[in-house]
Structures are given as C-alpha cells and as structure tokens.
N, C-alpha and C. Protein backbone atom coordinates (compact mmCIF):
# COMPACT_ATOMS: atom_id res chain seq x y z
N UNK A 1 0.85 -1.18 0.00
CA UNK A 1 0.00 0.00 0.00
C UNK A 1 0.89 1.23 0.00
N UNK A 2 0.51 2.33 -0.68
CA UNK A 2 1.15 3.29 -0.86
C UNK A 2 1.00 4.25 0.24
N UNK A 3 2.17 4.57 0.85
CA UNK A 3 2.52 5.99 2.14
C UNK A 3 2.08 7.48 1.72
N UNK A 4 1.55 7.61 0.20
CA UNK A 4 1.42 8.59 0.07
C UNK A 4 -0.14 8.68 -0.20
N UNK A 5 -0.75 9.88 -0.29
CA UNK A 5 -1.91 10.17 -0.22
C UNK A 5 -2.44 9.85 -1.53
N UNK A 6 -4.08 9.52 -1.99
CA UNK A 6 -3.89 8.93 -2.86
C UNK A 6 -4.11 10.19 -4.17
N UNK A 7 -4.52 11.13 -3.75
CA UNK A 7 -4.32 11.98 -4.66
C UNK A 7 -4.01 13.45 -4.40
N UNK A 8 -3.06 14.02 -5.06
CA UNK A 8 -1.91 15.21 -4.64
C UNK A 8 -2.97 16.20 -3.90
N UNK A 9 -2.62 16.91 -3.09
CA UNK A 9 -3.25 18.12 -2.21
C UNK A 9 -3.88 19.35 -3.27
N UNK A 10 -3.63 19.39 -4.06
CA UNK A 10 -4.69 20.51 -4.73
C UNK A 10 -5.57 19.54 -5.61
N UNK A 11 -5.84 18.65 -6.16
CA UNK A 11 -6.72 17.84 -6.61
C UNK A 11 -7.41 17.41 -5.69
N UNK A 12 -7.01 16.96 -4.30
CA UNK A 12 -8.17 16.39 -3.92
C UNK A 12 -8.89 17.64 -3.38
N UNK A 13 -8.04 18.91 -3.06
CA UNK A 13 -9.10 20.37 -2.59
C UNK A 13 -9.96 20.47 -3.76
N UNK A 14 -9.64 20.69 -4.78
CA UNK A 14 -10.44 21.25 -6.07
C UNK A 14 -11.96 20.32 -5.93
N UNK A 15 -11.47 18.52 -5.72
CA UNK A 15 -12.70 17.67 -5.43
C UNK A 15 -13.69 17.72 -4.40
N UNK A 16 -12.71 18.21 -3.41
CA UNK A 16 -13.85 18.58 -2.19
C UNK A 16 -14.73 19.79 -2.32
N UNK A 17 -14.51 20.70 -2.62
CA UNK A 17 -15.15 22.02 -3.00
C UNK A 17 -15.79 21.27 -4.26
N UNK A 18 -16.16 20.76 -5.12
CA UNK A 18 -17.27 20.68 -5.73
C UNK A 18 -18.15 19.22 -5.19
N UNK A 19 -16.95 18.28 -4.76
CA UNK A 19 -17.81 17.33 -4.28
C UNK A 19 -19.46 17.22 -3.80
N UNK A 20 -19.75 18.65 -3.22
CA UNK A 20 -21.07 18.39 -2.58
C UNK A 20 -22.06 18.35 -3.35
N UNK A 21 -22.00 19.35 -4.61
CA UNK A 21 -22.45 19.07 -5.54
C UNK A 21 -22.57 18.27 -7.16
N UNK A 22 -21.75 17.90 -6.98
CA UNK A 22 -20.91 17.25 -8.18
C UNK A 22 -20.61 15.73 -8.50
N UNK A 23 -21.30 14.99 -8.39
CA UNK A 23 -21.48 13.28 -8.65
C UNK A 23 -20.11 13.14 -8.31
N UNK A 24 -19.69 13.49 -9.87
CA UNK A 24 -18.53 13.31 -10.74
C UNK A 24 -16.89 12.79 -9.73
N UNK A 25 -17.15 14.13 -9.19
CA UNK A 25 -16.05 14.84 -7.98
C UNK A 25 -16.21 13.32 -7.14
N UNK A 26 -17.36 13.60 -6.37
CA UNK A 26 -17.58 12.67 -5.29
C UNK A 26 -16.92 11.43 -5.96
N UNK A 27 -17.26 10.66 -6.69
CA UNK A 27 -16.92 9.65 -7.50
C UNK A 27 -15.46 9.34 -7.03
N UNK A 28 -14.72 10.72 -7.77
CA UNK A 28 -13.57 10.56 -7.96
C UNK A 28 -12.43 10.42 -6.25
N UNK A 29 -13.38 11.10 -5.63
CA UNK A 29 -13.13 10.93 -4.34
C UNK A 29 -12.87 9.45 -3.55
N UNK A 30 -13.77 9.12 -4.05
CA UNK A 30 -14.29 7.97 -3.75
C UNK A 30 -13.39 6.80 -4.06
N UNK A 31 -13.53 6.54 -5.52
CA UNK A 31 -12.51 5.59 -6.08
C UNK A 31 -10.89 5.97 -5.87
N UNK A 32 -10.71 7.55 -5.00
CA UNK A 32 -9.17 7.67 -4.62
C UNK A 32 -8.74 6.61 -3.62
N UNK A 33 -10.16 6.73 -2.18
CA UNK A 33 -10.29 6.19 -1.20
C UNK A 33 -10.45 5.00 -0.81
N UNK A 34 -11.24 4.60 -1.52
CA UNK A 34 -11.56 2.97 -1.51
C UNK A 34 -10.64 2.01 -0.88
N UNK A 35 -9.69 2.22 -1.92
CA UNK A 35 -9.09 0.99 -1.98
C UNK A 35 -8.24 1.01 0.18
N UNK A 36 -7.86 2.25 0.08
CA UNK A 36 -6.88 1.98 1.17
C UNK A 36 -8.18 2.06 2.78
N UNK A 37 -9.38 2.58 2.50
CA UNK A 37 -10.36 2.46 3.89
C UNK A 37 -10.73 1.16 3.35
N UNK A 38 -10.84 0.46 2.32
CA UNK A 38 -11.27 -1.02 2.24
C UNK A 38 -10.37 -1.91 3.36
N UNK A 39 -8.99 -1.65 2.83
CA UNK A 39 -8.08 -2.10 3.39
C UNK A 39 -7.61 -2.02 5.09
N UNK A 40 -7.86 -0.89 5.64
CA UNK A 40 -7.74 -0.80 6.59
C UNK A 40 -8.89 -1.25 7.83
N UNK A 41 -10.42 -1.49 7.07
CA UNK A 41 -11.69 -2.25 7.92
C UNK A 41 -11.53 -3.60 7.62
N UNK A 42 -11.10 -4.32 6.25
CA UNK A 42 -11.32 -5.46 6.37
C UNK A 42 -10.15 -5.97 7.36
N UNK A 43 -8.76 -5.32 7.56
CA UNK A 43 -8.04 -5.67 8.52
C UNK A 43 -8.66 -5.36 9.82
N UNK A 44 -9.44 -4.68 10.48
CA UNK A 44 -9.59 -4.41 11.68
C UNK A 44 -10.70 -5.42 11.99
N UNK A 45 -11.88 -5.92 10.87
CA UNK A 45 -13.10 -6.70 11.33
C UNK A 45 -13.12 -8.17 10.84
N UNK A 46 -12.06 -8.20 9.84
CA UNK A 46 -12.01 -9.44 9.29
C UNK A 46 -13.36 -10.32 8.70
N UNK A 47 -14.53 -10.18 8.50
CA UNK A 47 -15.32 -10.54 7.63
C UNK A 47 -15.51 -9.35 6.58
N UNK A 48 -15.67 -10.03 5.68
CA UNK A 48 -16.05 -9.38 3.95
C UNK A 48 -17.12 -8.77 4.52
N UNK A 49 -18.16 -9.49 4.46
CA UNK A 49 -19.71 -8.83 4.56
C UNK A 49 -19.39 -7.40 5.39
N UNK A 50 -19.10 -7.71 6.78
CA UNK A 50 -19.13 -6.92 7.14
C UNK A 50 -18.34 -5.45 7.29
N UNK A 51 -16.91 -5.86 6.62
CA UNK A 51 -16.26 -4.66 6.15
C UNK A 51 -16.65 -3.77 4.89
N UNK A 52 -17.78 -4.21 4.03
CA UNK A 52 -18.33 -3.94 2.80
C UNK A 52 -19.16 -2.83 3.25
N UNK A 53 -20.10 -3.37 4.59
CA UNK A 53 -20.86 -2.82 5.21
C UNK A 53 -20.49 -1.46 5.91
N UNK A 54 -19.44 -1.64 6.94
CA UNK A 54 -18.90 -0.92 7.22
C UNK A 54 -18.05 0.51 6.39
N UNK A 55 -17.39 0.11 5.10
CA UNK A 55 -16.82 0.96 4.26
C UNK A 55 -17.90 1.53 3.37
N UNK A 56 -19.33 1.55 3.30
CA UNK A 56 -20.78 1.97 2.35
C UNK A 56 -20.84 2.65 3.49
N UNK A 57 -20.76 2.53 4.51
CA UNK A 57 -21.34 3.72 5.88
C UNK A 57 -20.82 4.48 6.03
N UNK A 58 -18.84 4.37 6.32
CA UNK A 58 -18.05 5.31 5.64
C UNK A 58 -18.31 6.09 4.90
N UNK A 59 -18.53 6.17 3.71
CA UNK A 59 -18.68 6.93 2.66
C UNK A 59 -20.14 7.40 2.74
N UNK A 60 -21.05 6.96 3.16
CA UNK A 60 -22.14 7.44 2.89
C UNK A 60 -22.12 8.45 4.19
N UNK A 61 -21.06 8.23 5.61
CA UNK A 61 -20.86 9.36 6.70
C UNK A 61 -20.03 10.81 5.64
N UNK A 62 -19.32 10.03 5.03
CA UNK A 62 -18.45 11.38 4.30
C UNK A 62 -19.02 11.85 3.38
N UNK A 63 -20.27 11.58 3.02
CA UNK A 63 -21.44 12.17 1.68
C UNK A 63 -22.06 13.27 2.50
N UNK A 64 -22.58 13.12 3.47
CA UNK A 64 -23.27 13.93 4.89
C UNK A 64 -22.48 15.01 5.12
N UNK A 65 -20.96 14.70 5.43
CA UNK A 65 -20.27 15.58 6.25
C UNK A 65 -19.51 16.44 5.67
N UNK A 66 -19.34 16.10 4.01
CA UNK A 66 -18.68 16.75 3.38
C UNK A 66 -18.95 18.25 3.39
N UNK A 67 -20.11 18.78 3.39
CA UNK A 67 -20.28 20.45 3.73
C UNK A 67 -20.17 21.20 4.85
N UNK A 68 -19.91 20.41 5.60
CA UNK A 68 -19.38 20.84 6.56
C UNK A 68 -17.49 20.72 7.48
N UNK A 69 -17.24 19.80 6.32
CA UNK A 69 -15.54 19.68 6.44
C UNK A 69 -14.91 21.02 5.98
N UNK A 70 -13.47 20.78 6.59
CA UNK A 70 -12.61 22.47 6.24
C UNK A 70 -11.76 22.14 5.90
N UNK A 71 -11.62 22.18 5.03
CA UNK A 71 -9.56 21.82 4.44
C UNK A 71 -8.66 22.27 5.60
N UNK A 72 -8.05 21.46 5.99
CA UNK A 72 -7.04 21.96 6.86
C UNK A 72 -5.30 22.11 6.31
N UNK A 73 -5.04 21.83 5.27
CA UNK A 73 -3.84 21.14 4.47
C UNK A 73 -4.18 19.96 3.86
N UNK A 74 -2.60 19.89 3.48
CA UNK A 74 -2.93 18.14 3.44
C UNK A 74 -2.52 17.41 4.06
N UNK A 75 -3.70 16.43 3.67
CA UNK A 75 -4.09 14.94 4.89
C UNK A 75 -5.13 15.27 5.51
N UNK A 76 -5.07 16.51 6.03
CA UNK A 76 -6.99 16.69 6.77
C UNK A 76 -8.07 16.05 6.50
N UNK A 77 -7.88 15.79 4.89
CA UNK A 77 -9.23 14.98 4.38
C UNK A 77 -9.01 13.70 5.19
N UNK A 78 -8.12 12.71 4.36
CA UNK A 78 -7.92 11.64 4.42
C UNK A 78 -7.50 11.62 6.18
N UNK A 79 -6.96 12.02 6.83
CA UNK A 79 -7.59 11.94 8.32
C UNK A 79 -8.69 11.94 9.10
N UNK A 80 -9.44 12.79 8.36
CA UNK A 80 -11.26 12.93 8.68
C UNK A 80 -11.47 12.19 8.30
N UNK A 81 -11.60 11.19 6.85
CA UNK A 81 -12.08 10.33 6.53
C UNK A 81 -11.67 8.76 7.35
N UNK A 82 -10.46 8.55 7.64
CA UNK A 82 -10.24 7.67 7.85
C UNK A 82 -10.78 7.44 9.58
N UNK A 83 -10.90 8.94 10.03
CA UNK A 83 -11.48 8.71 11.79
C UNK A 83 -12.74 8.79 11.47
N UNK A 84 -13.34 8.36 9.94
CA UNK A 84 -14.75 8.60 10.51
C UNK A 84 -14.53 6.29 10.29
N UNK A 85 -13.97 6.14 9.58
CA UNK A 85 -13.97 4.38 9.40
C UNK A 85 -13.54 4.33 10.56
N UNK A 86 -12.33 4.46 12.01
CA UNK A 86 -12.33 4.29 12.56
C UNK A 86 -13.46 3.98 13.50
N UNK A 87 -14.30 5.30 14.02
CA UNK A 87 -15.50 4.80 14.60
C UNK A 87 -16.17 4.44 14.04
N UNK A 88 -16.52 3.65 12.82
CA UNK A 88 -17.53 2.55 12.30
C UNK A 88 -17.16 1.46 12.97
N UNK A 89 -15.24 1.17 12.79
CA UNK A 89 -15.33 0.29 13.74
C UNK A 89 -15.33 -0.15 14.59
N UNK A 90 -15.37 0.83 15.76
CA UNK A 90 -15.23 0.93 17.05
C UNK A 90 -16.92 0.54 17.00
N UNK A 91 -17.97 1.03 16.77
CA UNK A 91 -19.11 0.80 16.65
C UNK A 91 -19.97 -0.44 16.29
N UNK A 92 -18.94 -0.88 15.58
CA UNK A 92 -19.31 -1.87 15.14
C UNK A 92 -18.75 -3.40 15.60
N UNK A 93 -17.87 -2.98 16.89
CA UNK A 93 -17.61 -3.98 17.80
C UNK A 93 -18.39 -3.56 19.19
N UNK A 94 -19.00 -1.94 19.41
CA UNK A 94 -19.54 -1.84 20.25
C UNK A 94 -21.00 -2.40 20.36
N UNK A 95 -21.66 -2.83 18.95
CA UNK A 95 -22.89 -2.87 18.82
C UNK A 95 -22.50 -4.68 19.14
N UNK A 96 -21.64 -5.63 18.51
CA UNK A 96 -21.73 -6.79 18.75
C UNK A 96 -20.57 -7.03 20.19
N UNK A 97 -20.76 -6.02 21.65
CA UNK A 97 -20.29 -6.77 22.45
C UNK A 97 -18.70 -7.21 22.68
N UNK A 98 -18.42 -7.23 21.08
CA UNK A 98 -16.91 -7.71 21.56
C UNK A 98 -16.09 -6.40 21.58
N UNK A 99 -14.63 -7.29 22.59
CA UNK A 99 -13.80 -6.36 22.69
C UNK A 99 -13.05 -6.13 21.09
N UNK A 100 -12.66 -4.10 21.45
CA UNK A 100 -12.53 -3.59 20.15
C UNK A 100 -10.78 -4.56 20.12
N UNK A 101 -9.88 -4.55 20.46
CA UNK A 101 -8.80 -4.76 20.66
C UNK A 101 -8.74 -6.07 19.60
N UNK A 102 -9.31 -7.22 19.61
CA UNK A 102 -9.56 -8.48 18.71
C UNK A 102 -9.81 -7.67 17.89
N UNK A 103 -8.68 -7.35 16.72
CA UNK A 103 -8.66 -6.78 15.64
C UNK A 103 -9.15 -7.70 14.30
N UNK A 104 -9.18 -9.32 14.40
CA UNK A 104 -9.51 -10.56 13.90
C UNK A 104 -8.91 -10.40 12.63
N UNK A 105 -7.23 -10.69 12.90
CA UNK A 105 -6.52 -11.02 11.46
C UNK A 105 -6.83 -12.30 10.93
N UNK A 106 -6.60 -12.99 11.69
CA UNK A 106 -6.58 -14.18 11.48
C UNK A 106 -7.68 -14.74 10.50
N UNK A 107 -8.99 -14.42 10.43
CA UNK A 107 -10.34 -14.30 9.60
C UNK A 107 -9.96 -14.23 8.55
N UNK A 108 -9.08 -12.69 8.14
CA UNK A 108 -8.99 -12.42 6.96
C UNK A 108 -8.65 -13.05 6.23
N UNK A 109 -9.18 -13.52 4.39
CA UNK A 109 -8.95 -13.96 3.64
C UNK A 109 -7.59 -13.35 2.73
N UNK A 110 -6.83 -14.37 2.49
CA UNK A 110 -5.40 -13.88 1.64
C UNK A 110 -6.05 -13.58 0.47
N UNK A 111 -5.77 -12.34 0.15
CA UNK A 111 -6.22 -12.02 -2.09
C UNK A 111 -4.85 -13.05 -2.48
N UNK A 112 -5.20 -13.49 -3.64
CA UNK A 112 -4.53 -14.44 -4.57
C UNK A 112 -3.60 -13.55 -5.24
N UNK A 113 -2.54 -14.14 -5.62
CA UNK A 113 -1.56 -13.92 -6.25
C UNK A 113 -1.89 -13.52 -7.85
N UNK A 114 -0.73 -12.80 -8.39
CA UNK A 114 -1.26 -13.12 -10.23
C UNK A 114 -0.41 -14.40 -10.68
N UNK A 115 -1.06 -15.35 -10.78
CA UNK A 115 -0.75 -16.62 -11.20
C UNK A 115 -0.05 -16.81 -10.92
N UNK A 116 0.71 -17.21 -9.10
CA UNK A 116 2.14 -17.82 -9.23
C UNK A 116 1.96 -19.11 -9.37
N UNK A 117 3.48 -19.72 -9.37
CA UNK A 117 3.41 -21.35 -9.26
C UNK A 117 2.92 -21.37 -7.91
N UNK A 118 2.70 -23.09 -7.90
CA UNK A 118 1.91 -23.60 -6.91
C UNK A 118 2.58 -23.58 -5.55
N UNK A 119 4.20 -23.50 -5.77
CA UNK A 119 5.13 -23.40 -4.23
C UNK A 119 4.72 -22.26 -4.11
N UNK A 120 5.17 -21.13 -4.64
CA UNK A 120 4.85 -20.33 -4.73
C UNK A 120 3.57 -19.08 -3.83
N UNK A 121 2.68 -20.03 -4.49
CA UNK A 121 1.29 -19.34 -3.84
C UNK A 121 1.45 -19.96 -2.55
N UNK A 122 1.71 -21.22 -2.63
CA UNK A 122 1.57 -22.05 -1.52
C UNK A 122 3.14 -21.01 0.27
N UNK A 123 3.78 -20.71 -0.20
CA UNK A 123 4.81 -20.13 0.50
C UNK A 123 4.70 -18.58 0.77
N UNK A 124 4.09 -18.17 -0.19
CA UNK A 124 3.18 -16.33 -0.21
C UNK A 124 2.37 -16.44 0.89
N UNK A 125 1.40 -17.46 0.93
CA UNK A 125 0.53 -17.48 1.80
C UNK A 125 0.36 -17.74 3.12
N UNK A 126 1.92 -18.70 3.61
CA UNK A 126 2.10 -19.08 4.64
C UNK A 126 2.50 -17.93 5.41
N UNK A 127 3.38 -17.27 4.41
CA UNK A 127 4.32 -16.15 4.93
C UNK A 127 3.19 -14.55 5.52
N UNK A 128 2.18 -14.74 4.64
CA UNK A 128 1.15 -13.89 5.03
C UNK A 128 0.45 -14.24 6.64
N UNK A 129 -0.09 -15.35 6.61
CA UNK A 129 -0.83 -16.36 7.51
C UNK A 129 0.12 -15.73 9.15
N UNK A 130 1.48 -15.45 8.93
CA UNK A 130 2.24 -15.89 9.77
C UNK A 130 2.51 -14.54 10.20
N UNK A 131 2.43 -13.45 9.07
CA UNK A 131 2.53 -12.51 9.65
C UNK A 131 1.04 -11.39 10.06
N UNK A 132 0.24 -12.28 9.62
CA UNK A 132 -1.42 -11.34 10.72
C UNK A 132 -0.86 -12.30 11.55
N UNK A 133 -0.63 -13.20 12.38
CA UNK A 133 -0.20 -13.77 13.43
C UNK A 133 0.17 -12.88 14.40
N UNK A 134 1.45 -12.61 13.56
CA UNK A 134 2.34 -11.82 14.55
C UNK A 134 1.69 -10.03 15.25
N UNK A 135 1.24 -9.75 13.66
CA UNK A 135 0.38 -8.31 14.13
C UNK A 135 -0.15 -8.53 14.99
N UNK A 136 -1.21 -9.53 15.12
CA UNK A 136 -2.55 -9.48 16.19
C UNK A 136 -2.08 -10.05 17.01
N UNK A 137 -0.50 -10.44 17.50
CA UNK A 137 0.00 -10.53 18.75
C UNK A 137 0.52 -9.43 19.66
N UNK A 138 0.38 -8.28 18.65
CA UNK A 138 0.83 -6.70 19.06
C UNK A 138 -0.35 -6.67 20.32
N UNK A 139 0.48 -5.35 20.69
CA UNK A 139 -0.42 -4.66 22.02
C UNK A 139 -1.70 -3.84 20.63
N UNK A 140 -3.14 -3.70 21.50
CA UNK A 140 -3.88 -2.89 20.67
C UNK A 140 -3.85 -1.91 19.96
N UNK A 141 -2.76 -1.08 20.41
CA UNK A 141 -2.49 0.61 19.96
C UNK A 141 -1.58 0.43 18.95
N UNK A 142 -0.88 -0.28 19.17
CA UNK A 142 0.43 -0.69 18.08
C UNK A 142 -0.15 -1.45 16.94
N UNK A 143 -1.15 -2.34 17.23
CA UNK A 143 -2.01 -2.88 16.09
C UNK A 143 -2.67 -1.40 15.21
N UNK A 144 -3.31 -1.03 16.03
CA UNK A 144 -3.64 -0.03 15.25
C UNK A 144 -3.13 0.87 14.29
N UNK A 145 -1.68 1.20 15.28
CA UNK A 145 -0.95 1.75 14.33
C UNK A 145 -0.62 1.62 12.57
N UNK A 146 0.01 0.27 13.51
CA UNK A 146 0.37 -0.60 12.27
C UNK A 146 -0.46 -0.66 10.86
N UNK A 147 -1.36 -1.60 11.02
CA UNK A 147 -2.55 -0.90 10.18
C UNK A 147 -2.57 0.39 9.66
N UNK A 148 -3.10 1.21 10.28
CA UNK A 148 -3.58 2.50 9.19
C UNK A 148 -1.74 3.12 8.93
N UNK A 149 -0.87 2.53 9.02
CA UNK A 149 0.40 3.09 8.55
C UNK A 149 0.32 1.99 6.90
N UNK A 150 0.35 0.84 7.41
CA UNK A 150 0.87 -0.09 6.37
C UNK A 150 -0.57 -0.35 5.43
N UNK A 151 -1.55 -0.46 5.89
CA UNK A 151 -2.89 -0.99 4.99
C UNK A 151 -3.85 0.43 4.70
N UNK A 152 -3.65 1.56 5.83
CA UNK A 152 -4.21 2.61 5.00
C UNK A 152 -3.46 3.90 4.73
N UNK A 153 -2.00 3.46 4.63
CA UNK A 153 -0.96 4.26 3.72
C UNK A 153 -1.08 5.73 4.30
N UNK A 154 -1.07 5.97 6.27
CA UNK A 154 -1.49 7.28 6.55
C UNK A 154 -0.20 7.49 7.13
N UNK A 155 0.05 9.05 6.88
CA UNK A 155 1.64 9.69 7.57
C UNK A 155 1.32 9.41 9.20
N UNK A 156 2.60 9.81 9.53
CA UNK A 156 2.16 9.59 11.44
C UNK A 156 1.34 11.09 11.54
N UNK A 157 1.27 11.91 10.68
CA UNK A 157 0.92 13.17 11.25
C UNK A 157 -0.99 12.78 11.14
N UNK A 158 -1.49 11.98 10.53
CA UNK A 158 -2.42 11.59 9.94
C UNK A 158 -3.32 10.76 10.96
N UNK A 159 -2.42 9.61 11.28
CA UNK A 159 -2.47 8.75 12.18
C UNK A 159 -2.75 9.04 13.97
N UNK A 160 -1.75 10.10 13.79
CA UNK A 160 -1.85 11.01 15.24
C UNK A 160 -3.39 11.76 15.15
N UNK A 161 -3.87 12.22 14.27
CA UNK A 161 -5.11 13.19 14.12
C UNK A 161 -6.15 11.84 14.24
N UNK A 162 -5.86 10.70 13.94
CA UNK A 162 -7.29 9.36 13.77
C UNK A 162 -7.23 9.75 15.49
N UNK A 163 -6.14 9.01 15.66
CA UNK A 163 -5.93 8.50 17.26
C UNK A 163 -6.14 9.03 18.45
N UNK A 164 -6.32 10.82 18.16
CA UNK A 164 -6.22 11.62 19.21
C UNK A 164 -5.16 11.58 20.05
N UNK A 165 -3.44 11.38 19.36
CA UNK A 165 -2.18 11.10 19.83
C UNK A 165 -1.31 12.14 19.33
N UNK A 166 -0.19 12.39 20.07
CA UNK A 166 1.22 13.41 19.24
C UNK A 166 1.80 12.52 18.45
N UNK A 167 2.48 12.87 17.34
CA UNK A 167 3.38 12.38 16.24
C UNK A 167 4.17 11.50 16.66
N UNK A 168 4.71 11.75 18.07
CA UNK A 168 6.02 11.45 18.92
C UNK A 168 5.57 10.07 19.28
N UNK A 169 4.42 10.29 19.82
CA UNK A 169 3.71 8.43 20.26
C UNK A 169 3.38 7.71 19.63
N UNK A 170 2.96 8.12 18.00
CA UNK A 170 2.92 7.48 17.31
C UNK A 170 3.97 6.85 16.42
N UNK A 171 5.06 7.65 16.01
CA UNK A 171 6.26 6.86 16.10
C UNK A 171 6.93 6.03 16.80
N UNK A 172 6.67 6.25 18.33
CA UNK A 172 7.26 5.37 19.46
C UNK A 172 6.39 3.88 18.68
N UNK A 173 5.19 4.09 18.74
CA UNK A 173 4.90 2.84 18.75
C UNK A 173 4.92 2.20 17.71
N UNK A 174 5.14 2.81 16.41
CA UNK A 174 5.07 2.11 15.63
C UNK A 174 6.67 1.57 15.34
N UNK A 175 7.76 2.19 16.06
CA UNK A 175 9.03 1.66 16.12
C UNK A 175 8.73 0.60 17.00
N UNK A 176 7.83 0.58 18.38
CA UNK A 176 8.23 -0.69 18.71
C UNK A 176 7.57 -1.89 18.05
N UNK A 177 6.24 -1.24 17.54
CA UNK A 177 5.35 -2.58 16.79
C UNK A 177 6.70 -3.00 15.59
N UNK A 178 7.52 -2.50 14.99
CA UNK A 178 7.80 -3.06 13.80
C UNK A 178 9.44 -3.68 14.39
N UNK A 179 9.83 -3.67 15.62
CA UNK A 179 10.92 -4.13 16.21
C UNK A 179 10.36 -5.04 16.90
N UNK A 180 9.22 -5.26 16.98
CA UNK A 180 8.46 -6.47 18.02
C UNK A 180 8.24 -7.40 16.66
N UNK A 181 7.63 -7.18 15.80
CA UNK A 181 7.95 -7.84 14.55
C UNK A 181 8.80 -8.61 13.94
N UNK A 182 10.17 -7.93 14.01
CA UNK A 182 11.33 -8.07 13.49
C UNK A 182 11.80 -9.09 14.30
N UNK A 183 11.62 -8.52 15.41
CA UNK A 183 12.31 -9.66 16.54
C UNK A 183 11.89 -11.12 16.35
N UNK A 184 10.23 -11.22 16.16
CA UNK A 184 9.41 -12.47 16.10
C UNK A 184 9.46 -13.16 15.13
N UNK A 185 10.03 -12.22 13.50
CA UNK A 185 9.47 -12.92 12.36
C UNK A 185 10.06 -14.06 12.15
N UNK A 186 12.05 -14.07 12.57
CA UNK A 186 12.86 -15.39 12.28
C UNK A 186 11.99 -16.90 13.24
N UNK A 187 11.32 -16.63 14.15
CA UNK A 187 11.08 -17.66 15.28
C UNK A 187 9.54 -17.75 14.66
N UNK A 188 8.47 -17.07 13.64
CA UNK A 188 7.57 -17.34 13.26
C UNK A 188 7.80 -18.27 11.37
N UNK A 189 8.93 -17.89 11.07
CA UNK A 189 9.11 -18.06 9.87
C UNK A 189 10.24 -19.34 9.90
N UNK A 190 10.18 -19.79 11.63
CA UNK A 190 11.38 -21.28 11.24
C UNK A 190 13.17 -20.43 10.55
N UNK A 191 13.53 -19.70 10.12
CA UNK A 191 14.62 -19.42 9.18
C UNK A 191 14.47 -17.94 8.38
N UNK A 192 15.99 -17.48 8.83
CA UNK A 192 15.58 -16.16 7.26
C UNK A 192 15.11 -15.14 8.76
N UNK A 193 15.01 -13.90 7.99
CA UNK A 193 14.95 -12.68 8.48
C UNK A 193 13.36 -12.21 8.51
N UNK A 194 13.19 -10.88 8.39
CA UNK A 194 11.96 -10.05 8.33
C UNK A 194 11.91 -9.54 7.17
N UNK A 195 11.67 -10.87 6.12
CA UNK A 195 10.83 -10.37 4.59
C UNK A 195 9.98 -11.35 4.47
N UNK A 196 8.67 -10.26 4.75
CA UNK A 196 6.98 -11.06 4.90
C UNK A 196 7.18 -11.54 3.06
C-alpha cells in the first residue's frame, strides 16, 4: 500500500469544494479512497460482509459531512475520513459486544496472487498467515498503528489526528510494533529474516 496520499493536495481540494455538488467529484473521491479504507476495515473486522458494510457507511458518513468539512492542508481529508472508518469500527464492535482490541486477522482472507506457481502461492501465503499472526500478537495501539500506517498508507501526522495522539507516540509505537515484529518474524518463519 502506498505511504502517500492517494491523490496530490490541490486535486483532492479542487474535489472537495465541488464534491457536494458534483457526482462526478464525489466519485472521484471515492474511487481515490476505496481501496486503502477497504483495506484498513477489512483488517480491523475481518469478515467481507461486514467490512463492505462498514466501508458503504463510511462513505455514505463522508457524503453527509462533506459540507461541513474544512480543508485543513494536506491529509486533513484523508484523516477525517479515515477517523470517521475508525469509529464505524469501534461501533461496530460496540454494537456486537466484543472487545474492540480483537482486531480478527486471522479471519482475513489472503487475495490471490497473479498466477504464481503452486510453491509459490503455496509459501506467499504461509508467509502472510504468519505474519497477521504476529500483528494481532501486538499490544492494541500498536495494532492499530500498524494498520492505518501499512494498509491505510497514513503519515504519522495523519495517524496522530485518527488516534487523538502526538506524532512522537505514534512513532514510538510504531518503532516498537515493527521491532516487536522483526524480533518475532525469524522464530515465526522457522529461518531467514523479516521479509513477509
């Protein structure tokens, strides 16, 4: 997933200012976003259905709220947007009872390869398998981190604005989530280093 935003800071302003009125805009908004708030609910809830669910509520919260958002720079958007998927999912473990912390990697389905060989897929997948393992052995906050750094491609300055955190803590932790990682991956992976 890409660290950078998915579309440059005066394009996505130009989209938001017509967005409210403008299909088109919205659209384009939309299909910027997708892919990386897809990515970051189906990691936090781990069923399809219900991350589908969850990311249509998303967007249909940011259809609502859009006239009343303020450009703040960039990332403001994509920070607003992504703390509004955040509390979908906070909500959406509050409504079924469970604790938010069971981020449920493990659920998640691996996307397929483009046609590898059969070791191949077969060794991609283990190596995946092994490393939601290790994530959802993180402390909660560091899970979190992790996530919206690596699956929804957000700066720490971004991440700090979801979390209601300074930059500073959010680097702390995401240095230790990815050194807690590092440390685990040779003893999760049998051999070899920290390349998932």
């Amino acid at each position: 997933m890409s660290k950078h935003p998915p579309l440059d800071a005066h394009r996505e302003q130009t989209l938001l200012a017509a967005a409210v009125r403008d299909d088109d805009a919205f659209r384009q908004l939309y299909d910027a976003y997708l892919p990386p708030i897809y990515a970051y609910v189906g990691y936090r809830v781990g069923s399809r259905d219900d991350a589908e669910d969850i990311v249509a509520e998303t967007f249909a919260r940011m259809a609502r709220g859009l006239g009343r958002f303020r450009w703040r720079g960039p990332g403001s958007f994509s920070a607003w947007l992504f703390r509004i998927a955040h509390n979908e999912v906070a909500g959406y473990y509050r409504r079924r009872a469970r604790a938010a912390p069971d981020v449920g990697l493990n659920a998640v389905e691996d996307a397929p390869d483009a046609r590898p060989l059969p070791e191949q897929a077969a060794e991609s997948t283990e190596r995946r398998r092994r490393m939601r393992q290790l994530v959802a052995a993180l402390p909660p906050r560091r899970q979190e981190v992790v996530l919206l750094k690596f699956f929804g491609g957000l700066s720490n300055h971004e991440i700090a604005a979801i979390l209601g955190l300074n930059e500073r803590t959010v680097a702390s932790h995401l240095c230790r989530a990815l050194d807690d990682l590092e440390r685990r991956w040779p003893e999760a992976a049998g051999e070899g280093g920290f390349i998932p």
